[in-house]
PDB file of N, CA and C in Angstrom:
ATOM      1  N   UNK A   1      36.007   9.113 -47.028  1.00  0.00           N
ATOM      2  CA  UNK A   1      36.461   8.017 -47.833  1.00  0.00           C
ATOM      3  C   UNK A   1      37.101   6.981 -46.919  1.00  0.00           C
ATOM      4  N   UNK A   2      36.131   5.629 -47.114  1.00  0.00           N
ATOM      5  CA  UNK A   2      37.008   4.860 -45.852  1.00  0.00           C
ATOM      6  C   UNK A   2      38.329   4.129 -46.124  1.00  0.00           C
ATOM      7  N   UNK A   3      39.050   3.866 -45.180  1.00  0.00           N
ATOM      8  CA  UNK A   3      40.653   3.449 -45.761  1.00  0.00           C
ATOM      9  C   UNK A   3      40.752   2.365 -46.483  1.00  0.00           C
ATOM     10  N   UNK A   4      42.021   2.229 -47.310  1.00  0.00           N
ATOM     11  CA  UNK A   4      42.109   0.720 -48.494  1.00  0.00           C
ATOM     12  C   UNK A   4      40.974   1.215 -49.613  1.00  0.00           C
ATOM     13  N   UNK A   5      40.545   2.327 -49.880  1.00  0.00           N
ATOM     14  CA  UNK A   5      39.270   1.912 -51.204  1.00  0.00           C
ATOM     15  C   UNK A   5      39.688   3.202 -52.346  1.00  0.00           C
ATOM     16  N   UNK A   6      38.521   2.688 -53.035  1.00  0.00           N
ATOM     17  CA  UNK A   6      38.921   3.730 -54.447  1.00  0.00           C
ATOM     18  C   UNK A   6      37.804   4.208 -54.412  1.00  0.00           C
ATOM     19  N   UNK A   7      37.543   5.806 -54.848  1.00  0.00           N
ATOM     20  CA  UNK A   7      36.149   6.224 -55.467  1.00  0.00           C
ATOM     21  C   UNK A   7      36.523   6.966 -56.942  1.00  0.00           C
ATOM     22  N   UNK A   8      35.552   7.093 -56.803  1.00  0.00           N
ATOM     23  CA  UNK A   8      34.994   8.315 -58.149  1.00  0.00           C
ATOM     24  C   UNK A   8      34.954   9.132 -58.263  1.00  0.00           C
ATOM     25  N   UNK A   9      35.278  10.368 -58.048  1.00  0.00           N
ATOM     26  CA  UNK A   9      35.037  11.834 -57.195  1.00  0.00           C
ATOM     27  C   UNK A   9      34.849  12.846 -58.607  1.00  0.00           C
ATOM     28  N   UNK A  10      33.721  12.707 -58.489  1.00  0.00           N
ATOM     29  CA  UNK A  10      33.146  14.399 -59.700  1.00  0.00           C
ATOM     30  C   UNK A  10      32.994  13.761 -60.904  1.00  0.00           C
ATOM     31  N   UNK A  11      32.952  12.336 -61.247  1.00  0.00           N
ATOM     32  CA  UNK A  11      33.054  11.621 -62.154  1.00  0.00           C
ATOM     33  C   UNK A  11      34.501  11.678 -63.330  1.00  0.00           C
ATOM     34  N   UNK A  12      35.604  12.399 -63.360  1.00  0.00           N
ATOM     35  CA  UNK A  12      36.537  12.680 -63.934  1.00  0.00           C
ATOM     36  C   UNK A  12      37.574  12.157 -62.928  1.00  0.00           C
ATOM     37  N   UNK A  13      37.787  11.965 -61.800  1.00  0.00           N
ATOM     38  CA  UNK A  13      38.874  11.138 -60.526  1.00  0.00           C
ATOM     39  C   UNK A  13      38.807  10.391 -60.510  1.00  0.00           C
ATOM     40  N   UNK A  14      39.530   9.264 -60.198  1.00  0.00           N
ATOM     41  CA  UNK A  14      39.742   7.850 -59.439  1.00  0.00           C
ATOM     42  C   UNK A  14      40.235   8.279 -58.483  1.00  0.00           C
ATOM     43  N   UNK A  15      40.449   8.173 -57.312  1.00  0.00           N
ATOM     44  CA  UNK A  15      40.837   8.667 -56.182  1.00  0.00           C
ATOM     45  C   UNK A  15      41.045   7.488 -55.063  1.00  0.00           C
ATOM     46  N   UNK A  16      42.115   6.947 -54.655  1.00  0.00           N
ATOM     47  CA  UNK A  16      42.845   5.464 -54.047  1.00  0.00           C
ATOM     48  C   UNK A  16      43.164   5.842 -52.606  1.00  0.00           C
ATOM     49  N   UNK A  17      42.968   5.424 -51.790  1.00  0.00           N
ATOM     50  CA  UNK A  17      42.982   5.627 -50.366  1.00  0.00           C
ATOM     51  C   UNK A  17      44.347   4.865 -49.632  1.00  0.00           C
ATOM     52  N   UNK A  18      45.059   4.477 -49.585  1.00  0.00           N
ATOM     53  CA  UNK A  18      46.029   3.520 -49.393  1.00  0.00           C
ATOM     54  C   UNK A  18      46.725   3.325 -48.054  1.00  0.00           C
ATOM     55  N   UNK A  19      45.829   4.712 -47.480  1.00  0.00           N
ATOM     56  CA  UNK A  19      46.157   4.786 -46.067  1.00  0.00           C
ATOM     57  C   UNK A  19      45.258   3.681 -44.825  1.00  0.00           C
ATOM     58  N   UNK A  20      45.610   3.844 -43.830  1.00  0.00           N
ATOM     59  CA  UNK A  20      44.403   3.225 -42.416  1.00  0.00           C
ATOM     60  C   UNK A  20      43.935   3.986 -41.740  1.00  0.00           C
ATOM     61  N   UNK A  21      43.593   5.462 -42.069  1.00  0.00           N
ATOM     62  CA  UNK A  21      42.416   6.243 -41.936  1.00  0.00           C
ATOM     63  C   UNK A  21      41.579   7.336 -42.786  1.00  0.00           C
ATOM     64  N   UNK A  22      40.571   7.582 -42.576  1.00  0.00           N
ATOM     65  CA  UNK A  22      39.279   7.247 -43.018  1.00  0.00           C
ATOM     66  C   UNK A  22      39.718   9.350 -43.770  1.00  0.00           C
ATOM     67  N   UNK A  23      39.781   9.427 -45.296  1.00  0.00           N
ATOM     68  CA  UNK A  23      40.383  10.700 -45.722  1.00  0.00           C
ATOM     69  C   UNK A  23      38.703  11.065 -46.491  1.00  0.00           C
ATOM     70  N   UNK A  24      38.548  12.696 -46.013  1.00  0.00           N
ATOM     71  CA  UNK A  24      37.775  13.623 -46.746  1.00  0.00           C
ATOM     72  C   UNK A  24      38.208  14.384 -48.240  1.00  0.00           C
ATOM     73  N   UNK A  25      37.353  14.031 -49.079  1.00  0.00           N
ATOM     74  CA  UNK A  25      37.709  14.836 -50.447  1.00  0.00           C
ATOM     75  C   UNK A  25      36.499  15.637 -51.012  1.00  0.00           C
ATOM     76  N   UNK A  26      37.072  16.754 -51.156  1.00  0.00           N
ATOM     77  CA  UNK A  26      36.116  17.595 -51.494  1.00  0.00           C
ATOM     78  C   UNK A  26      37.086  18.748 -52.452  1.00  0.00           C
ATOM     79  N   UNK A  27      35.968  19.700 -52.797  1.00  0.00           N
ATOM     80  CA  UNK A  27      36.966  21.020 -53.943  1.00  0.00           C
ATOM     81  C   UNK A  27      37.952  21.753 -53.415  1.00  0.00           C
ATOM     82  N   UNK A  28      39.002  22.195 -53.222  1.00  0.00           N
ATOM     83  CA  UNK A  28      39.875  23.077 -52.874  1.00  0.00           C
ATOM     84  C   UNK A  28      38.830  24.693 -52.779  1.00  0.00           C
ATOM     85  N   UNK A  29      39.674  25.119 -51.759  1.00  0.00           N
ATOM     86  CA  UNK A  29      38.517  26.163 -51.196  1.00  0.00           C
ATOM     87  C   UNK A  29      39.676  27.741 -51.426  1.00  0.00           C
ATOM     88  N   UNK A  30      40.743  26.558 -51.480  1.00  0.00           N
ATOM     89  CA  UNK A  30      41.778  27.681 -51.876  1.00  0.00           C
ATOM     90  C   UNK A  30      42.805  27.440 -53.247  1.00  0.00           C
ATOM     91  N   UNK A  31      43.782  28.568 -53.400  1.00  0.00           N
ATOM     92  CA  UNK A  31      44.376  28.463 -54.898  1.00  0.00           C
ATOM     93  C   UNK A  31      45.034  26.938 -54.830  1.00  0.00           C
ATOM     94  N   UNK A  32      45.627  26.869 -56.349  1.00  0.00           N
ATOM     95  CA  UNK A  32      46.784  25.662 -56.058  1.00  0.00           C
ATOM     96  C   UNK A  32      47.951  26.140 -56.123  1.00  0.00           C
ATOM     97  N   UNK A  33      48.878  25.273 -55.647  1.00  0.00           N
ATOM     98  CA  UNK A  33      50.323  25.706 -55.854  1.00  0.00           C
ATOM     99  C   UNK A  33      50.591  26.033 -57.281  1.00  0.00           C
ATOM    100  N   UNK A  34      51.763  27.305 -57.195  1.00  0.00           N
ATOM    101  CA  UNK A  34      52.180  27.770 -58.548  1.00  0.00           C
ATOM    102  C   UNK A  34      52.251  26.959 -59.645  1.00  0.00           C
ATOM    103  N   UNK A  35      53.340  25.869 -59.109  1.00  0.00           N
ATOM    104  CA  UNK A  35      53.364  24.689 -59.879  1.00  0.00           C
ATOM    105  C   UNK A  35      52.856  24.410 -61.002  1.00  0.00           C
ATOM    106  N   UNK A  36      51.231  24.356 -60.472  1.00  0.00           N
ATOM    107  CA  UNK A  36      50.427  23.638 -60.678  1.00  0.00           C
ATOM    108  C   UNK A  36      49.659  24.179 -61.915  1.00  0.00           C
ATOM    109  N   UNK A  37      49.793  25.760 -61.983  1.00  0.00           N
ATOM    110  CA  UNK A  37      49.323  26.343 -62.646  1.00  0.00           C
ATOM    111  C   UNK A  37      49.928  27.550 -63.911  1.00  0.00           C
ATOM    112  N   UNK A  38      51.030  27.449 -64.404  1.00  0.00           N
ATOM    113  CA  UNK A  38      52.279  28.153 -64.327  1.00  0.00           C
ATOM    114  C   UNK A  38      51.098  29.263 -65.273  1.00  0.00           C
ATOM    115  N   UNK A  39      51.034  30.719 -65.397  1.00  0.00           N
ATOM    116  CA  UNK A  39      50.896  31.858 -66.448  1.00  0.00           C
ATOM    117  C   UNK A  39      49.730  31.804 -66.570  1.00  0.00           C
ATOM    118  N   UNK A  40      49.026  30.642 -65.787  1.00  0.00           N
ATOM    119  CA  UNK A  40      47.087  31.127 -66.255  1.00  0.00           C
ATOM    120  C   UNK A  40      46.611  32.679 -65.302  1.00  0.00           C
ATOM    121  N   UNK A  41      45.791  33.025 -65.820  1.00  0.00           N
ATOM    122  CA  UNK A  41      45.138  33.995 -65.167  1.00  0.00           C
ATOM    123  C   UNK A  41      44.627  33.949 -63.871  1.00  0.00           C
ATOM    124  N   UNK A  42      43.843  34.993 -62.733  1.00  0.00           N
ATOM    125  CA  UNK A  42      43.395  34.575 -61.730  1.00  0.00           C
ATOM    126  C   UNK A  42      42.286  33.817 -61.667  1.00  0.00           C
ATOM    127  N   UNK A  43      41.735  34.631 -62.661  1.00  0.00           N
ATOM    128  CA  UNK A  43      39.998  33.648 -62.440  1.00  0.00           C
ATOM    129  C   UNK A  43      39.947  32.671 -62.824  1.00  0.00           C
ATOM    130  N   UNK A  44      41.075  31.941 -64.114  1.00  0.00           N
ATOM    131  CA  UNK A  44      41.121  30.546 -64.567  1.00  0.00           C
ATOM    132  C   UNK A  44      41.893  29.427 -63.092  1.00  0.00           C
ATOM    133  N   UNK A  45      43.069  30.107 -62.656  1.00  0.00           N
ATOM    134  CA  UNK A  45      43.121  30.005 -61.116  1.00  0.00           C
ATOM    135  C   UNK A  45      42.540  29.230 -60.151  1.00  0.00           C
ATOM    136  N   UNK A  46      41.454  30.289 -59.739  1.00  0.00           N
ATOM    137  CA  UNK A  46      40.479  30.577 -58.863  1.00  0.00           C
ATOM    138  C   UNK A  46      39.616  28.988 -59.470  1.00  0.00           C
ATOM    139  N   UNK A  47      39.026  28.648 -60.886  1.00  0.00           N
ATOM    140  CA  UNK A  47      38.229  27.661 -61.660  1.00  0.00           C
ATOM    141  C   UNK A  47      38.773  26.390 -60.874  1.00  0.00           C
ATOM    142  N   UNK A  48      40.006  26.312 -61.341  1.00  0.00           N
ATOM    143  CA  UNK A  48      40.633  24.893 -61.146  1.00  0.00           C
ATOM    144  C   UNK A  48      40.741  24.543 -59.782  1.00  0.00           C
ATOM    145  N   UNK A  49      41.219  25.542 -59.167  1.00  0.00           N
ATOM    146  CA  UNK A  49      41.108  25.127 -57.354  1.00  0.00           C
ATOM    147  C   UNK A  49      39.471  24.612 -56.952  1.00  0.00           C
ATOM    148  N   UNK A  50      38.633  25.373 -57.285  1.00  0.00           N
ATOM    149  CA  UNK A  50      37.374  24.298 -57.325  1.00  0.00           C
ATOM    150  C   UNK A  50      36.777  23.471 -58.024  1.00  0.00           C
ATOM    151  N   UNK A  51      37.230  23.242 -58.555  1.00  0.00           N
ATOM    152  CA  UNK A  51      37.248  21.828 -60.004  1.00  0.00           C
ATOM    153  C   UNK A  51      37.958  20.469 -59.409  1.00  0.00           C
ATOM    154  N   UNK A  52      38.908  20.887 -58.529  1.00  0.00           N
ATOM    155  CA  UNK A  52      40.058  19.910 -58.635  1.00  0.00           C
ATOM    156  C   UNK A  52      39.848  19.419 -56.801  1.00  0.00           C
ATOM    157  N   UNK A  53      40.451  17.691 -57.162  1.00  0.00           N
ATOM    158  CA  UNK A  53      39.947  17.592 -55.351  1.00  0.00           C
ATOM    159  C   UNK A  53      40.792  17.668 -54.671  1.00  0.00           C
ATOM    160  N   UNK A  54      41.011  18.104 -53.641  1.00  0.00           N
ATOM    161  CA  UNK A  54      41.569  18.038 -51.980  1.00  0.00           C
ATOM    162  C   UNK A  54      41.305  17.225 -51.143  1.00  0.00           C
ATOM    163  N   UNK A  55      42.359  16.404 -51.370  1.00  0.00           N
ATOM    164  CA  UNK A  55      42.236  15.158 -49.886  1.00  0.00           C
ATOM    165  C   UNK A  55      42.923  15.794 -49.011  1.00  0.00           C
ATOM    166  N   UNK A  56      41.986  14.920 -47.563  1.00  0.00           N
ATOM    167  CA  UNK A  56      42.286  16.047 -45.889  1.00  0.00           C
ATOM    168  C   UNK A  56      42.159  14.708 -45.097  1.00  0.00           C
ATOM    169  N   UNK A  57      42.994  14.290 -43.963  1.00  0.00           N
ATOM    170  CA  UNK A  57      42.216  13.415 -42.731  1.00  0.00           C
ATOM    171  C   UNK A  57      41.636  13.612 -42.491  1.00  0.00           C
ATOM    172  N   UNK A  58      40.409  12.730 -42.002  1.00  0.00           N
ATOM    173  CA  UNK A  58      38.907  13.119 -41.524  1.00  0.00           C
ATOM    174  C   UNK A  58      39.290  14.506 -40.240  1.00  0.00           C
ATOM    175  N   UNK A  59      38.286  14.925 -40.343  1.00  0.00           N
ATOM    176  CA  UNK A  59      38.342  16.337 -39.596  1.00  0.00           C
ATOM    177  C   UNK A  59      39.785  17.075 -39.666  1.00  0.00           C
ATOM    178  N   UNK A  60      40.217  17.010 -39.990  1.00  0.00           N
ATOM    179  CA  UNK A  60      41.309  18.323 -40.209  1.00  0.00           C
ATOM    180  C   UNK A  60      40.978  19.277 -41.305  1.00  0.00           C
ATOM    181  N   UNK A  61      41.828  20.197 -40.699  1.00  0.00           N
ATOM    182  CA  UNK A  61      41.893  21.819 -41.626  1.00  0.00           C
ATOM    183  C   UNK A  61      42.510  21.458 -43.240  1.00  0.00           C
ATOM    184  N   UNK A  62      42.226  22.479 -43.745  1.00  0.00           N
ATOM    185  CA  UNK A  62      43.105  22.951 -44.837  1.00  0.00           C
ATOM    186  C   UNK A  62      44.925  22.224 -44.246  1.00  0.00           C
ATOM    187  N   UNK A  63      45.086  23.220 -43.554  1.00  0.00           N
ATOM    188  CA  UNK A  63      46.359  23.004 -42.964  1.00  0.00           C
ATOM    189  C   UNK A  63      47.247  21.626 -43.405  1.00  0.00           C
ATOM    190  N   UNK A  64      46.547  20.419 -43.031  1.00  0.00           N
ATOM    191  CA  UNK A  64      46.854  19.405 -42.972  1.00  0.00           C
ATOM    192  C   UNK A  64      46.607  18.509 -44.101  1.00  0.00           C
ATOM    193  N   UNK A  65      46.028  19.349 -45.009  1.00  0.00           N
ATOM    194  CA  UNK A  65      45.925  18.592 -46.456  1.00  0.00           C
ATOM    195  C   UNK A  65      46.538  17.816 -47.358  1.00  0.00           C
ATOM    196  N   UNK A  66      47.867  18.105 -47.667  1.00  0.00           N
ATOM    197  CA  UNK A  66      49.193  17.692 -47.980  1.00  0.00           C
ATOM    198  C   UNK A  66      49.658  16.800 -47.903  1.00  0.00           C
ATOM    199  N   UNK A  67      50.010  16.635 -46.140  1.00  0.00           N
ATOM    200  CA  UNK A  67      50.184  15.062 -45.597  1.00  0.00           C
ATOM    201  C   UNK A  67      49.008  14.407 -46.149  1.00  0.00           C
ATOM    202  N   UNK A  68      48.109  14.245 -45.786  1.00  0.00           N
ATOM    203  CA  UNK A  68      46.927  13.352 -46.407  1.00  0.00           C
ATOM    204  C   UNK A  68      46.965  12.994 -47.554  1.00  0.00           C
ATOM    205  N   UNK A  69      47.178  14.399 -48.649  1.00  0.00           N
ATOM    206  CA  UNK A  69      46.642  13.795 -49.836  1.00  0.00           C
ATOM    207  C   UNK A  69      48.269  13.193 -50.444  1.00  0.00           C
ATOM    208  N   UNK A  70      49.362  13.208 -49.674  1.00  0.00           N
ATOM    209  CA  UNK A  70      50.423  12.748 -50.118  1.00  0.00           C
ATOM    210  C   UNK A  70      50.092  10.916 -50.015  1.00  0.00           C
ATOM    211  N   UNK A  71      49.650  10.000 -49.518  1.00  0.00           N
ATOM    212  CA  UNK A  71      48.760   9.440 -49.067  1.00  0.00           C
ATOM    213  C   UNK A  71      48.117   8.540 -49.882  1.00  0.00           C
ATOM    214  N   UNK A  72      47.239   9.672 -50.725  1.00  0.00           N
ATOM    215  CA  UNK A  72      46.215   8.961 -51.753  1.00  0.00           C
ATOM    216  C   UNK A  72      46.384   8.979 -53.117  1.00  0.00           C
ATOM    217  N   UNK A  73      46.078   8.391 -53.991  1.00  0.00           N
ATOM    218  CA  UNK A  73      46.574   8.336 -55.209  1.00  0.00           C
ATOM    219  C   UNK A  73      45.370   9.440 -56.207  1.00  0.00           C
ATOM    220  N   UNK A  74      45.585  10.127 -56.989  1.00  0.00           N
ATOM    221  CA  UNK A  74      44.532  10.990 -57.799  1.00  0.00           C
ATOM    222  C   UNK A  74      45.120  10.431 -59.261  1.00  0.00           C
ATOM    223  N   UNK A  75      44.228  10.375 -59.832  1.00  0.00           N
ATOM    224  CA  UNK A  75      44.522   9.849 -61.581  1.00  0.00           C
ATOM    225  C   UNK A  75      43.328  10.512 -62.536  1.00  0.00           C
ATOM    226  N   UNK A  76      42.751  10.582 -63.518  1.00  0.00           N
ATOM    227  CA  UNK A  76      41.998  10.629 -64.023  1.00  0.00           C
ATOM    228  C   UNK A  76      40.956   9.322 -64.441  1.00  0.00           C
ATOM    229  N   UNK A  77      39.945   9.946 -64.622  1.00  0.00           N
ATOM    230  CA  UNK A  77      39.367   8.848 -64.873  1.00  0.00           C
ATOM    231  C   UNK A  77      38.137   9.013 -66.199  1.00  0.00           C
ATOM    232  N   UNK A  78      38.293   7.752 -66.787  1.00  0.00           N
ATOM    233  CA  UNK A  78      37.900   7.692 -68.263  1.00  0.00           C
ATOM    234  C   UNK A  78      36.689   6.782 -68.171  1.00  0.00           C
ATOM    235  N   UNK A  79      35.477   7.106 -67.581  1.00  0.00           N
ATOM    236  CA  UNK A  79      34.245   6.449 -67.697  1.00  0.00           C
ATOM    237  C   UNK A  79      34.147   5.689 -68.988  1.00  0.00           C
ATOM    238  N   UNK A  80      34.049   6.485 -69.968  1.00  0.00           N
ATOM    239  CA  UNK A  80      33.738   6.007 -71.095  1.00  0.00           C
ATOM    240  C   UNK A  80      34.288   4.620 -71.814  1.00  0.00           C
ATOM    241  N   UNK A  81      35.660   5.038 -71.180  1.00  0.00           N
ATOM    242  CA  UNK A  81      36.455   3.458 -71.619  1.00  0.00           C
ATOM    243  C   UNK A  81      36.441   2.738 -70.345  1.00  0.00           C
ATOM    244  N   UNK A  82      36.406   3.225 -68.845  1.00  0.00           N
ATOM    245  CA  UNK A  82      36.599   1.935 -68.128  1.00  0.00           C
ATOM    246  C   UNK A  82      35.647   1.120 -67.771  1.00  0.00           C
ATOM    247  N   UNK A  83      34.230   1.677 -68.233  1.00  0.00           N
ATOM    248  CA  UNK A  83      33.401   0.491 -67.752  1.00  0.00           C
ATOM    249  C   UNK A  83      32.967  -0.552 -69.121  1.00  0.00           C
ATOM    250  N   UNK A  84      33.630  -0.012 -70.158  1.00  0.00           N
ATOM    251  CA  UNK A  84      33.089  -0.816 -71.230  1.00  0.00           C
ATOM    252  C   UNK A  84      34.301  -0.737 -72.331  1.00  0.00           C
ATOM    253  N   UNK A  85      34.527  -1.295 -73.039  1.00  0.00           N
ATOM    254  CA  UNK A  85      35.780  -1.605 -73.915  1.00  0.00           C
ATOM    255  C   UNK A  85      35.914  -1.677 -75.087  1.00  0.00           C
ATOM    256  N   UNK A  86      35.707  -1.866 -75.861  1.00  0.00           N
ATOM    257  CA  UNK A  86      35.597  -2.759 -77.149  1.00  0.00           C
ATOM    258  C   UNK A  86      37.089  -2.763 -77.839  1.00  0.00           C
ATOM    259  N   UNK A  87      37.400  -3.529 -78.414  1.00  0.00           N
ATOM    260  CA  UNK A  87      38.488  -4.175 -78.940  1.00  0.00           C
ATOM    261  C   UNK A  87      38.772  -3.299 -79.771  1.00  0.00           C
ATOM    262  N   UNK A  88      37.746  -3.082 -80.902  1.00  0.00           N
ATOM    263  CA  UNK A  88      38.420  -1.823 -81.418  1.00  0.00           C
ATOM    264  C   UNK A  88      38.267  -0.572 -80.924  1.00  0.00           C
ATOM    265  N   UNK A  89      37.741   0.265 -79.862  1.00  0.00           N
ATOM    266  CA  UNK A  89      38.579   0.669 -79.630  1.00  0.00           C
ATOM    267  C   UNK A  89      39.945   0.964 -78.330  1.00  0.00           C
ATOM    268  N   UNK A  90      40.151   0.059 -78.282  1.00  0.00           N
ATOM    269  CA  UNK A  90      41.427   0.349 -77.727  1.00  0.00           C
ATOM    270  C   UNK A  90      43.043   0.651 -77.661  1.00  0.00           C
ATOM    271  N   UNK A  91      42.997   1.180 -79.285  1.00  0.00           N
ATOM    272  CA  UNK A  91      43.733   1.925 -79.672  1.00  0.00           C
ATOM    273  C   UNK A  91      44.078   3.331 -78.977  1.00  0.00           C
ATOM    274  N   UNK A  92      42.775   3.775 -79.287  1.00  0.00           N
ATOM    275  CA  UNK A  92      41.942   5.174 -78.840  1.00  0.00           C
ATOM    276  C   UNK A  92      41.935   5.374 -77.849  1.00  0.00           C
ATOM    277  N   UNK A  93      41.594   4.037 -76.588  1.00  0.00           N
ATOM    278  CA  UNK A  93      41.672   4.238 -75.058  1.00  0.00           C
ATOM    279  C   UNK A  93      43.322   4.563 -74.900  1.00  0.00           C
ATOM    280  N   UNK A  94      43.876   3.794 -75.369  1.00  0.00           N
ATOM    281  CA  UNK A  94      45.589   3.704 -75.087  1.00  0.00           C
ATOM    282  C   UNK A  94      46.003   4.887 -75.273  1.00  0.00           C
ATOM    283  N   UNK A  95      45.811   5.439 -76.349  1.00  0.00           N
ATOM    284  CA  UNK A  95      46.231   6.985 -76.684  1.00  0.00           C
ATOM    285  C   UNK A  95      45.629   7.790 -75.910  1.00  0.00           C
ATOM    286  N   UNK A  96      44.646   8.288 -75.025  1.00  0.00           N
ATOM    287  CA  UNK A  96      44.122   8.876 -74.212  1.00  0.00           C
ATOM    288  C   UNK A  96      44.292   8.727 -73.199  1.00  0.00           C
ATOM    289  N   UNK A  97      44.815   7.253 -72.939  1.00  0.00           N
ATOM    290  CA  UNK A  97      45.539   6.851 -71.277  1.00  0.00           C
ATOM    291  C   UNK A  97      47.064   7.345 -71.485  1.00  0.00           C
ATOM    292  N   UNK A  98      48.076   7.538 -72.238  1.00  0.00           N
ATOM    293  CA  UNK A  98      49.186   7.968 -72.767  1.00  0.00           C
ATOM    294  C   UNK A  98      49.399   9.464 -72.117  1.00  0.00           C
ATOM    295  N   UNK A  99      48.314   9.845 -72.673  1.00  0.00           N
ATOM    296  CA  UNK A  99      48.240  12.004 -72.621  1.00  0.00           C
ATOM    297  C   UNK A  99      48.059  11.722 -71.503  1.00  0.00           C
ATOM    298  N   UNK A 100      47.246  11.625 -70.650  1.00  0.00           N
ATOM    299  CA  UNK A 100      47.104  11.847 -68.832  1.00  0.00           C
ATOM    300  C   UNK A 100      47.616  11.211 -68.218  1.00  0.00           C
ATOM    301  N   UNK A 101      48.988  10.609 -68.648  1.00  0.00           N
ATOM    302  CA  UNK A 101      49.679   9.682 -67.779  1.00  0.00           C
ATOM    303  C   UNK A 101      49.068   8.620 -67.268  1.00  0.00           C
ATOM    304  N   UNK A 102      48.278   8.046 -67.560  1.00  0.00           N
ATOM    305  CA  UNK A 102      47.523   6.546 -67.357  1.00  0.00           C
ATOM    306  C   UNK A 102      48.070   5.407 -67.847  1.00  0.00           C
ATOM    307  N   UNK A 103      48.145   3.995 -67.142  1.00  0.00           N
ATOM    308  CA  UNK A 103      48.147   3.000 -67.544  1.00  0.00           C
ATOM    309  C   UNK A 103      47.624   2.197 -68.934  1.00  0.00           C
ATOM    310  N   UNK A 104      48.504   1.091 -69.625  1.00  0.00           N
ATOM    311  CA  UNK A 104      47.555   1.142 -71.035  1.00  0.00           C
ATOM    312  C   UNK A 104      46.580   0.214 -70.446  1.00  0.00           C
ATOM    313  N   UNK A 105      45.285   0.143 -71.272  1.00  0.00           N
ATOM    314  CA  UNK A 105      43.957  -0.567 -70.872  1.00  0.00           C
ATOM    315  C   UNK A 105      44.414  -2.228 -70.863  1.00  0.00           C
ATOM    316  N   UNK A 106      44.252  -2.884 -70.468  1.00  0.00           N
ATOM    317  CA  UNK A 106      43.971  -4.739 -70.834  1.00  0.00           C
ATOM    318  C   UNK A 106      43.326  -4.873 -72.111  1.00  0.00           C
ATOM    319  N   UNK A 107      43.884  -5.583 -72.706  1.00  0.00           N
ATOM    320  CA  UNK A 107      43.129  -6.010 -74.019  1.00  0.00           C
ATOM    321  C   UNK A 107      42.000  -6.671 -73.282  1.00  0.00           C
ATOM    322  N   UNK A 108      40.691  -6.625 -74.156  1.00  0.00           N
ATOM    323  CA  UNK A 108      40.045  -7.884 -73.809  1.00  0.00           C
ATOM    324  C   UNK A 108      40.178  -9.437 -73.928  1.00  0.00           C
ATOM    325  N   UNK A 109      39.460 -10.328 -73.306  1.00  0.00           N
ATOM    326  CA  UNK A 109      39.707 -11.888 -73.942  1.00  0.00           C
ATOM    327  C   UNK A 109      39.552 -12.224 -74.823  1.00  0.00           C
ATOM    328  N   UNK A 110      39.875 -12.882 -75.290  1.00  0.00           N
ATOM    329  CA  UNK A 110      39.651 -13.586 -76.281  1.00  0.00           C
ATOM    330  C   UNK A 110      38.732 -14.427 -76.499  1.00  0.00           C
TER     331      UNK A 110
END
């Protein structure tokens, strides 16, 4: 991912680069922090660590993941409403940007 940009990652990420070098994202190869996961099971676990992305500086380990992805911004992302809008509904977008901690949408123009 080259530095200053945004992608798309798995079609469900927005993923923001904000750094001045060039960060790898790909699935977690390992668990996530407890945190992250409080009372789920292992194998539901095991799901989300490869579901979910891991930003790394270009060529570095696991190891160094952290720093990096401290770095980049991860959000969700709502295809459905961000490439197209409609007035009504953006009620619906707002309330769905609300639950995942997202920004509310722009109304359209007028």
């Amino acid at each position: 991912m080259p530095a200053h940009s945004s992608i798309l990652w798995d079609g469900r990420y927005r993923i923001t680069n904000s750094t001045d070098e060039v960060l790898q994202v790909g699935p977690h190869t390992e668990l996530l922090p407890p945190s992250e996961i409080r009372g789920l099971p292992p194998s539901m676990q095991r799901h989300m660590a490869r579901i979910s992305p891991q930003i790394r500086a270009h060529g570095e380990t696991e190891a160094g993941a952290d720093e990096a992805s401290a770095h980049a911004t991860v959000e969700p992302a709502f295809p459905l409403f961000d490439r197209f809008l409609a007035e009504t509904d953006l009620p619906l977008a707002d309330a769905v940007a609300r639950l995942f901690g997202r920004k509310a949408y722009l109304p359209p123009p007028a």
